[in-house]
Protein backbone atom coordinates (compact mmCIF):
# COMPACT_ATOMS: atom_id res chain seq x y z
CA UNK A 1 160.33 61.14 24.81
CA UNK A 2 163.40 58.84 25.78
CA UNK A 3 163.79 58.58 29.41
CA UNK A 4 167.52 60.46 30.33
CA UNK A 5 167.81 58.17 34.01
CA UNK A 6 167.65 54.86 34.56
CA UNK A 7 166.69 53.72 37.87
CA UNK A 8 170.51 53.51 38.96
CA UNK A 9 171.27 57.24 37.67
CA UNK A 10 168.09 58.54 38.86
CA UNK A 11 169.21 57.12 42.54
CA UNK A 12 172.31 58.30 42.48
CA UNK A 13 170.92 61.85 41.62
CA UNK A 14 168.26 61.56 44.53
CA UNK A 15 171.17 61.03 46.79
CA UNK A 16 173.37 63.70 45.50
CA UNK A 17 170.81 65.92 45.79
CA UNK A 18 169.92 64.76 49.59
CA UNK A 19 173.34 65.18 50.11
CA UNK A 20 173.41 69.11 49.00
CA UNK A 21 170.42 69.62 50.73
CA UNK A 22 172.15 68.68 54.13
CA UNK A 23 175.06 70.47 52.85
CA UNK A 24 173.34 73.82 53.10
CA UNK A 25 172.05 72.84 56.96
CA UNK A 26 175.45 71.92 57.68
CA UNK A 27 177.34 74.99 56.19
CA UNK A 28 174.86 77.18 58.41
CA UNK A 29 175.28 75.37 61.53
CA UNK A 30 178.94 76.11 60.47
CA UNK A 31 178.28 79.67 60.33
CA UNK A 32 176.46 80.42 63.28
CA UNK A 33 179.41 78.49 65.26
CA UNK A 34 181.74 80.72 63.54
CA UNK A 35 180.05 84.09 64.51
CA UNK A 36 179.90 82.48 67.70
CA UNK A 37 183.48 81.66 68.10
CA UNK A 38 184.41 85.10 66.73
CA UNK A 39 181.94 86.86 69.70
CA UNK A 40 183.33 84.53 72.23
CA UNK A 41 187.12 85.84 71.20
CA UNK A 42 185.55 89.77 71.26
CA UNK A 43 184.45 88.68 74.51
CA UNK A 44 187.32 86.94 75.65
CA UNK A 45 185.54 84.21 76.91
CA UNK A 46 188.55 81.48 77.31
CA UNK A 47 186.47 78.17 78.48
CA UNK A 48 184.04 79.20 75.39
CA UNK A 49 186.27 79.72 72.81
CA UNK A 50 188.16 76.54 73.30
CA UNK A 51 184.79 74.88 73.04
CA UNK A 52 183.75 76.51 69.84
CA UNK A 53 187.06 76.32 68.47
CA UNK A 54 186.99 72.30 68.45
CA UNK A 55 183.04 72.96 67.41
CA UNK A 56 184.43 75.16 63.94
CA UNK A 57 186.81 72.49 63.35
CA UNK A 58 184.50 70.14 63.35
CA UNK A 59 181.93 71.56 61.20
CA UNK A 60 184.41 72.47 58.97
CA UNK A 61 185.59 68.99 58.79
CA UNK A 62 182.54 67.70 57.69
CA UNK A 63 181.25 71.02 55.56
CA UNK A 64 184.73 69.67 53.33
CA UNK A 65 183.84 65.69 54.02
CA UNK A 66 179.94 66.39 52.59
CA UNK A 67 181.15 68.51 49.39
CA UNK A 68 183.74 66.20 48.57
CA UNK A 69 180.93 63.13 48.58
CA UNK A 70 179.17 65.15 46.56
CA UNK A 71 181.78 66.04 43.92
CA UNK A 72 182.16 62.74 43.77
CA UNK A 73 178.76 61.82 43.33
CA UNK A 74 178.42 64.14 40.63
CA UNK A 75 181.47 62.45 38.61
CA UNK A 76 179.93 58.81 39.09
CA UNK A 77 176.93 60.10 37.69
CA UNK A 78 178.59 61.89 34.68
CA UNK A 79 180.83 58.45 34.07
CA UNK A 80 177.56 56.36 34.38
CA UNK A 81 176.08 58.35 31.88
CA UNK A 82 178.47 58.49 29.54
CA UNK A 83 178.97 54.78 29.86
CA UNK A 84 175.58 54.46 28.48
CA UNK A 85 175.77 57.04 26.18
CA UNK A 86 178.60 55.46 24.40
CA UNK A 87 176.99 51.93 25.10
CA UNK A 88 173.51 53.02 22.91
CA UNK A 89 175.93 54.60 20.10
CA UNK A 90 177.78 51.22 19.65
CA UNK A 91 181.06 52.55 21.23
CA UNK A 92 181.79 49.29 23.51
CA UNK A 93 184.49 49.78 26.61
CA UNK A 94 186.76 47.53 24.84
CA UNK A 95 187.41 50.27 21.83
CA UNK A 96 188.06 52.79 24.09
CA UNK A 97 190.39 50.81 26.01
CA UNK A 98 192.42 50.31 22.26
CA UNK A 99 191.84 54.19 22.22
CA UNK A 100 193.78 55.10 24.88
């Protein structure tokens, strides 16, 4: 069996996935400060509600930040693949360049 990752690609996966992993902590902490928020408005509860506002913002901020690392991630991985795909087929960079 051919290996599919070199050690680069299979790096760059293990990171990708550590990133999604912290993703999902991040997206609940999220959550739970956006039921809070929403009890502290029910509540009125002025001095909280500013607090958790900035809180939401903030953990929206980076739920947005974290995915968008990890979209691109995922594209550096898919271009590094390909790369090599095309590389073991005998398709060199220069071609494509002439390609396109």
């Amino acid at each position: 069996m051919k290996k599919t990752f070199n050690a680069s690609l299979l790096e760059m996966d293990i990171k990708k996935h550590s990133m999604e992993d912290k993703l999902k902590e991040i997206t609940f902490n999220y959550h739970n400060d956006l039921l809070s928020l929403l009890e502290a408005r029910q509540n009125k509860d002025i001095h909280k509600t500013a607090e958790l506002t900035d809180k939401v913002n903030d953990g929206f901020s980076l739920v947005v930040c974290t995915n968008n690392h990890i979209i691109n991630q995922s594209f550096d991985i898919a271009k590094k693949t390909l790369e090599e795909a095309f590389e073991r087929c005998g398709i060199i960079q220069e071609k494509i360049n002439d390609w396109g």
